[in-house]
PDB file of N, CA and C in Angstrom:
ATOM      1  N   UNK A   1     121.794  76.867 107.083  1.00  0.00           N
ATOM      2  CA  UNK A   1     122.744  77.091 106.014  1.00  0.00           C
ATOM      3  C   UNK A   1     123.714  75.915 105.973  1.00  0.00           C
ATOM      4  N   UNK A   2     124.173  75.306 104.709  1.00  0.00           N
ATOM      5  CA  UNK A   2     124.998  74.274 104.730  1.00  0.00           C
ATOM      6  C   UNK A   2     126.244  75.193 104.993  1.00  0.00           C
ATOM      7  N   UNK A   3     126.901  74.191 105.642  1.00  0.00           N
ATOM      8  CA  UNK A   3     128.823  74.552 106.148  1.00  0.00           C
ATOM      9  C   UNK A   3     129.536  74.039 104.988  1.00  0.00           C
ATOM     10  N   UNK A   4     128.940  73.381 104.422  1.00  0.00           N
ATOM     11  CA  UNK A   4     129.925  73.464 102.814  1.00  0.00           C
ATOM     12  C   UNK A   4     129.725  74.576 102.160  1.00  0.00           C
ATOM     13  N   UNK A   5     128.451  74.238 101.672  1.00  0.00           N
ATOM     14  CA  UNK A   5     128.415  75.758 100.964  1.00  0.00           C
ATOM     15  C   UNK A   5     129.042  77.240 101.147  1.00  0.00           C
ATOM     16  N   UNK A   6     128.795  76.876 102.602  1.00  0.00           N
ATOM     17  CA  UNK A   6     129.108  78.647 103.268  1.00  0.00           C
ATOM     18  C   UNK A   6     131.004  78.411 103.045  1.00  0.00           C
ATOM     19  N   UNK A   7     131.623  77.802 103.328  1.00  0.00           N
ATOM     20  CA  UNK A   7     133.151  77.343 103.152  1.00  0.00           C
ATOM     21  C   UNK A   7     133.590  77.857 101.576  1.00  0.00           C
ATOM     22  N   UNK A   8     132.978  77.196 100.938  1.00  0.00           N
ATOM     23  CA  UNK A   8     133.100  77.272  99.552  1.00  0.00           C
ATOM     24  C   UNK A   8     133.009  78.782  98.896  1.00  0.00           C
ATOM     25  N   UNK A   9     131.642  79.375  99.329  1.00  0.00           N
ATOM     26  CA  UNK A   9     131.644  80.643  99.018  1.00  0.00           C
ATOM     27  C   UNK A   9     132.860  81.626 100.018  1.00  0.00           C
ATOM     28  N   UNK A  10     133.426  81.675 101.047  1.00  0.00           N
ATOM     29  CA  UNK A  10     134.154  82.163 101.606  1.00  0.00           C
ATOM     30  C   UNK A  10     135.525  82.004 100.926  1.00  0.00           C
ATOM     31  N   UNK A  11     136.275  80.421 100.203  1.00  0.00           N
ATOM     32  CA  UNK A  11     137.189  80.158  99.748  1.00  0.00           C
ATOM     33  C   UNK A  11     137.047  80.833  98.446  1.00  0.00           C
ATOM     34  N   UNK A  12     136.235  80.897  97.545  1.00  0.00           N
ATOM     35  CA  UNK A  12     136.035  81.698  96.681  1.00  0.00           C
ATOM     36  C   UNK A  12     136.159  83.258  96.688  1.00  0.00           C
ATOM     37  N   UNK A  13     135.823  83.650  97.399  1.00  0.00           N
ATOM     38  CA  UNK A  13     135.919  85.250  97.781  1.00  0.00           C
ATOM     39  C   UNK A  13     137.772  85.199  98.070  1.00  0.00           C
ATOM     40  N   UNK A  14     137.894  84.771  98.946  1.00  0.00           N
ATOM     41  CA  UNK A  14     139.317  85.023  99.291  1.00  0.00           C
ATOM     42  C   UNK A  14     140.268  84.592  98.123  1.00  0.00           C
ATOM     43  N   UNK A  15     139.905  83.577  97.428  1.00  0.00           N
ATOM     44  CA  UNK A  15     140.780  83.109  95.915  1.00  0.00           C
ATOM     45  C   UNK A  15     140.845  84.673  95.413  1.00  0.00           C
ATOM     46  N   UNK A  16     139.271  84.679  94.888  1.00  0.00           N
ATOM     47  CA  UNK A  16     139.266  85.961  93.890  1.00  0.00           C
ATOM     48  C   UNK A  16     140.135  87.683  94.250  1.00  0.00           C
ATOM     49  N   UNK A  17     140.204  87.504  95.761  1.00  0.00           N
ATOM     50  CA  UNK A  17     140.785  88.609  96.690  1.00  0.00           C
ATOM     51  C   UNK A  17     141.863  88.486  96.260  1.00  0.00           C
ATOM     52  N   UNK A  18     142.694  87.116  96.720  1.00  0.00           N
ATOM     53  CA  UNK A  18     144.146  86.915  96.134  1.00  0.00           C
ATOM     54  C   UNK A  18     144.194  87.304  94.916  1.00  0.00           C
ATOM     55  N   UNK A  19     143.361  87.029  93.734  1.00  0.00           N
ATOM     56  CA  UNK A  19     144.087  87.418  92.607  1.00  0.00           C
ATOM     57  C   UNK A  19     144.082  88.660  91.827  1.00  0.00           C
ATOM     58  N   UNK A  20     142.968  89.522  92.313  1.00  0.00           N
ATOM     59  CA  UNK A  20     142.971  90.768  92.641  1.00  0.00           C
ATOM     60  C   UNK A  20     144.113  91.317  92.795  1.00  0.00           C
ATOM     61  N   UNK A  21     144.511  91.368  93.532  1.00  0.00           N
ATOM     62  CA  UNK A  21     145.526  91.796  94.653  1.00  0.00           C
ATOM     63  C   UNK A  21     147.210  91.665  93.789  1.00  0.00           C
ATOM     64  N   UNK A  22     146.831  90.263  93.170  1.00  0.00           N
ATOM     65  CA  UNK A  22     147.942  89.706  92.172  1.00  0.00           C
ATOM     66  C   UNK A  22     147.875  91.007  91.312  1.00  0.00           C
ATOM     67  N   UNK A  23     146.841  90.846  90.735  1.00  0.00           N
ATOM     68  CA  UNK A  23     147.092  91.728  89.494  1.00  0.00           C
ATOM     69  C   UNK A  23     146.998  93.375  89.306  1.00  0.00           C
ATOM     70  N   UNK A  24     146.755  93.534  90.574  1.00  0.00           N
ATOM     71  CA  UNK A  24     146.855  95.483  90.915  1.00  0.00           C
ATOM     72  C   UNK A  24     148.642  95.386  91.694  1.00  0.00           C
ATOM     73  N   UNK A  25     149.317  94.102  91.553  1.00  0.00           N
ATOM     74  CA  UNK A  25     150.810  94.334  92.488  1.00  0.00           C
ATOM     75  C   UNK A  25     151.052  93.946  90.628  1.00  0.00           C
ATOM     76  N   UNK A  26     150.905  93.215  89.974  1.00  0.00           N
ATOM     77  CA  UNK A  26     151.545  93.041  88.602  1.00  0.00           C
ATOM     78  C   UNK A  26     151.524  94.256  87.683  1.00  0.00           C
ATOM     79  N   UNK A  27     150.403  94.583  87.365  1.00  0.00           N
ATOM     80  CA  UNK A  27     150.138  96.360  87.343  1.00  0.00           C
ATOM     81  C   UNK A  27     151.489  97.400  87.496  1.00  0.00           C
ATOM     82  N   UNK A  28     151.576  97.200  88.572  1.00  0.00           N
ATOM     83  CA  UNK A  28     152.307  98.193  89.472  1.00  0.00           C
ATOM     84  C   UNK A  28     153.686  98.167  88.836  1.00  0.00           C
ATOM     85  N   UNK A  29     154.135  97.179  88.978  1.00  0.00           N
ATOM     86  CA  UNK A  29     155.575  96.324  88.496  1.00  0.00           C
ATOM     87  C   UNK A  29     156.001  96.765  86.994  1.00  0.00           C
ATOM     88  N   UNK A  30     154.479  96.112  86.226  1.00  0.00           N
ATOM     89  CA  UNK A  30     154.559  97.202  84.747  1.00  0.00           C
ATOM     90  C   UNK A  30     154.939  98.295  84.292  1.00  0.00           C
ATOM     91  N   UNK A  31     153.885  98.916  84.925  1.00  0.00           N
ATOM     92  CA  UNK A  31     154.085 100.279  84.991  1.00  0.00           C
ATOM     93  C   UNK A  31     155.066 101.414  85.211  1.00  0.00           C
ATOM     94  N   UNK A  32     156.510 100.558  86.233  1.00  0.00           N
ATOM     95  CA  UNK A  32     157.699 101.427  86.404  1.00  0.00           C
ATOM     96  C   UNK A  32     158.260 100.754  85.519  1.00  0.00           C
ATOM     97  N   UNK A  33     158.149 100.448  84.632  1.00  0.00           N
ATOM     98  CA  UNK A  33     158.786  99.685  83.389  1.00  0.00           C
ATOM     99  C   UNK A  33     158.636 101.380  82.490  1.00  0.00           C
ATOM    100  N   UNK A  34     159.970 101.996  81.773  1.00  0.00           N
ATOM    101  CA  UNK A  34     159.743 103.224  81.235  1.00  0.00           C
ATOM    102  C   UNK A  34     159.169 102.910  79.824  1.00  0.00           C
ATOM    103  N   UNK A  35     158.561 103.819  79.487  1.00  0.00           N
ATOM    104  CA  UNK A  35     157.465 103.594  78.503  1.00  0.00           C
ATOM    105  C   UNK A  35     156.079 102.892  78.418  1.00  0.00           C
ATOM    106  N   UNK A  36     155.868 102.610  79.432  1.00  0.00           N
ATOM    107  CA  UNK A  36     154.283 101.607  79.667  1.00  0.00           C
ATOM    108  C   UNK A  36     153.808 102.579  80.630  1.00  0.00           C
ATOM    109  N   UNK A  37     152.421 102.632  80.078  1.00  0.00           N
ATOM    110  CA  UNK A  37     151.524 103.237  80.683  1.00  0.00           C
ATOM    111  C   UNK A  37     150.356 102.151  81.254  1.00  0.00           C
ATOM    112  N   UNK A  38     149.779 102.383  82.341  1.00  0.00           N
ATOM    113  CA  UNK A  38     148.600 100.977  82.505  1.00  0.00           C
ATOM    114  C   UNK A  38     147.777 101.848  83.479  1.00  0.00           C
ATOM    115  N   UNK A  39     146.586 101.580  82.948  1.00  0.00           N
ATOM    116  CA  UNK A  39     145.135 102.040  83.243  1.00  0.00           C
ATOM    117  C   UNK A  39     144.564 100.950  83.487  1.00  0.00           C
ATOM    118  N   UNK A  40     143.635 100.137  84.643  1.00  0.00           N
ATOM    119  CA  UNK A  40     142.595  99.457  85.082  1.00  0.00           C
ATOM    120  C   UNK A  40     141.914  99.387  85.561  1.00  0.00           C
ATOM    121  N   UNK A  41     140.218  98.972  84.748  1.00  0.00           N
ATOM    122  CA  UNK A  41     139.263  99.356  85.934  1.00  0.00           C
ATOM    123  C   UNK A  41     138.924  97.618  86.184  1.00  0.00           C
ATOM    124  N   UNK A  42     138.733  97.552  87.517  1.00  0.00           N
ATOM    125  CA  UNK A  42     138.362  96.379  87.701  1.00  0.00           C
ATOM    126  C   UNK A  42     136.564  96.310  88.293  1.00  0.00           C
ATOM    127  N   UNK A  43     135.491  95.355  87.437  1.00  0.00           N
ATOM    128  CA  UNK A  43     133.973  95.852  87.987  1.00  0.00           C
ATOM    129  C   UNK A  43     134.236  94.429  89.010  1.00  0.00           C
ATOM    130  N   UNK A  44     133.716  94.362  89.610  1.00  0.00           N
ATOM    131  CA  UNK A  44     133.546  92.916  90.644  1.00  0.00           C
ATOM    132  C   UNK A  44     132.166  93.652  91.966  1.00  0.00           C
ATOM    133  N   UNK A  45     130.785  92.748  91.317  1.00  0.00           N
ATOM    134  CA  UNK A  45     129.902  92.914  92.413  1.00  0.00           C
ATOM    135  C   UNK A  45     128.987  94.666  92.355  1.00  0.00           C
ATOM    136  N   UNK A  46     129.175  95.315  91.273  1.00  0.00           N
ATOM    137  CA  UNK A  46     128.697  96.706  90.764  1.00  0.00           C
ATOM    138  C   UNK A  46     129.843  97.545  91.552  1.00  0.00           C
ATOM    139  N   UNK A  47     130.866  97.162  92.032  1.00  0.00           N
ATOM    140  CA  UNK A  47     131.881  97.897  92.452  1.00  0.00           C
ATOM    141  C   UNK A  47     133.467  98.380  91.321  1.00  0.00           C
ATOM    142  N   UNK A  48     133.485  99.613  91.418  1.00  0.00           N
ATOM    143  CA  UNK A  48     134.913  99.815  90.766  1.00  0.00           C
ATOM    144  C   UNK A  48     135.773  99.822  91.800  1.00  0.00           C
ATOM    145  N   UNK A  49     137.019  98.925  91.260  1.00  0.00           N
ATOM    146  CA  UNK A  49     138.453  99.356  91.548  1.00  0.00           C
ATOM    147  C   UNK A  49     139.272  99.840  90.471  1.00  0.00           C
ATOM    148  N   UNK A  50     140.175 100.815  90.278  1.00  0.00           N
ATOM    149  CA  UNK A  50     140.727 101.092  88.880  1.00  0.00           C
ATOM    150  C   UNK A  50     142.184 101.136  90.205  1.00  0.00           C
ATOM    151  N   UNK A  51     143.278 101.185  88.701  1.00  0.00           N
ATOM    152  CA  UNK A  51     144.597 101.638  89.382  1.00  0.00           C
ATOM    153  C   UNK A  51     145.020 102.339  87.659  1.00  0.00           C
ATOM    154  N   UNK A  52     145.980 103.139  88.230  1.00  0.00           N
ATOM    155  CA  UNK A  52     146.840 103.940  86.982  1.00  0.00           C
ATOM    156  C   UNK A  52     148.077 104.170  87.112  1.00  0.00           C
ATOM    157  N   UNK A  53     149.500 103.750  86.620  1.00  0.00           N
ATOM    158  CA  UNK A  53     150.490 104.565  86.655  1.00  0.00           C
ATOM    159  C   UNK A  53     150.769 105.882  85.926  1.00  0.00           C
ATOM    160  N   UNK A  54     150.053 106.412  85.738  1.00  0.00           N
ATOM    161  CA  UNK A  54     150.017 107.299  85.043  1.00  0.00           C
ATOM    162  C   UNK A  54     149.676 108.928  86.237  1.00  0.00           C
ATOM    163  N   UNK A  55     150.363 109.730  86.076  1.00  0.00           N
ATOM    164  CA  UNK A  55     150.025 111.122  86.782  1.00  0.00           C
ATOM    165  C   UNK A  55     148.441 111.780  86.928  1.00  0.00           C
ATOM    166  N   UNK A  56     148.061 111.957  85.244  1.00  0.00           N
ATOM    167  CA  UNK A  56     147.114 112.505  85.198  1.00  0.00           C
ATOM    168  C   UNK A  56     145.995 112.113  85.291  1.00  0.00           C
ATOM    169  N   UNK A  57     145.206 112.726  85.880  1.00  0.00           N
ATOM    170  CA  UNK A  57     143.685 111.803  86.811  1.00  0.00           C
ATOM    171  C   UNK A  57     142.597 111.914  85.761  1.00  0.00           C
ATOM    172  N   UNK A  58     142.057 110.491  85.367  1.00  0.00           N
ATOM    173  CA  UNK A  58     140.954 109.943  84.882  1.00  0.00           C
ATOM    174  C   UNK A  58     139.879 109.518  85.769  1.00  0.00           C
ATOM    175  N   UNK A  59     138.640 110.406  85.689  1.00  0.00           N
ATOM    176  CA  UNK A  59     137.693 109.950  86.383  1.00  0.00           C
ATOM    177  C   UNK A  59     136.970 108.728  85.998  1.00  0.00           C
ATOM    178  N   UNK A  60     136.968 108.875  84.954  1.00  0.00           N
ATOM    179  CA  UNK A  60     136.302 107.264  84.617  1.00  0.00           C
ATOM    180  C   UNK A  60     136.436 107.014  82.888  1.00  0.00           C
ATOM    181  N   UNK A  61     135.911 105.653  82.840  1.00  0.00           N
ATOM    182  CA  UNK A  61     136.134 105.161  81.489  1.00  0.00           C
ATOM    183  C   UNK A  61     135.838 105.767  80.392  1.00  0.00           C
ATOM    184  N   UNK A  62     135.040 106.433  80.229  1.00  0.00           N
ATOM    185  CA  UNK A  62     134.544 107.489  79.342  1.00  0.00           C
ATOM    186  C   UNK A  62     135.493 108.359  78.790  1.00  0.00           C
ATOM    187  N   UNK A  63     136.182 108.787  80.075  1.00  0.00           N
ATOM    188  CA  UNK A  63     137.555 109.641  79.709  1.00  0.00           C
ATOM    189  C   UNK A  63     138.572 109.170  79.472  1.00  0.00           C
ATOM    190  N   UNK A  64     138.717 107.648  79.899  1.00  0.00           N
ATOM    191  CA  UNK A  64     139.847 106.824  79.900  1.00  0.00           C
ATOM    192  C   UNK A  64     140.110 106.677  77.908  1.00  0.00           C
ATOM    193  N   UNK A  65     138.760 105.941  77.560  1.00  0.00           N
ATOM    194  CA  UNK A  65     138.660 105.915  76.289  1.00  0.00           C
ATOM    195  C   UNK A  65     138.970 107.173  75.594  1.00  0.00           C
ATOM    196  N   UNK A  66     138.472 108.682  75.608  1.00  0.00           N
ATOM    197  CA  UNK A  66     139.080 109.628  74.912  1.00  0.00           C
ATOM    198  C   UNK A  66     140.208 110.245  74.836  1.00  0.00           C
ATOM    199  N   UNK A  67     140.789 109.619  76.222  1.00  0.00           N
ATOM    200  CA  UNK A  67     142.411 109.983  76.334  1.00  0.00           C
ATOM    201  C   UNK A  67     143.346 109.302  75.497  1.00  0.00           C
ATOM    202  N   UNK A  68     142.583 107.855  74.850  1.00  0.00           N
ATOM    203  CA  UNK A  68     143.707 107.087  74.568  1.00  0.00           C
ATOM    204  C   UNK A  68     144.070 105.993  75.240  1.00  0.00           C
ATOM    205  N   UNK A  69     143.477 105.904  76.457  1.00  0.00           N
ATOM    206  CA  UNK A  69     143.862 104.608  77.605  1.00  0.00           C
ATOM    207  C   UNK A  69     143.073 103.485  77.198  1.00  0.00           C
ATOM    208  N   UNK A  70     143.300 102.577  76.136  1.00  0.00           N
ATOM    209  CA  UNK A  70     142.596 101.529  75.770  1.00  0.00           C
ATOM    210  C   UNK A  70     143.295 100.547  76.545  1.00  0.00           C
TER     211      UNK A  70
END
């Protein structure tokens, strides 16, 4: 295996981690803002992450969309 390559793909993962991370803490910040509501699903790799400030529990996008959570 090249040691660049393998570096590169590791620095990449951890970038994309960081900004992840950015934007489920920016999210957050929004969201106690009164009157904003924020729903996100994030796909990365066939994996969900979602976050919600919101109380009431959405199982998934399907419902997200009929609730109104565009």
């Amino acid at each position: 295996m090249n040691v660049k390559a393998s570096n590169f793909g590791k620095r990449r993962s951890e970038r994309i981690r960081r900004k992840k991370k950015t934007l489920f803490h920016k999210a957050f910040l929004l969201g106690k803002e009164d009157g904003i509501e924020i729903a996100m699903i994030v796909l990365q790799q066939g994996r969900y992450s979602t976050y919600s400030s919101i109380t009431r529990h959405v199982a998934n996008s399907k419902e997200a969309v009929s609730a109104g959570l565009r």
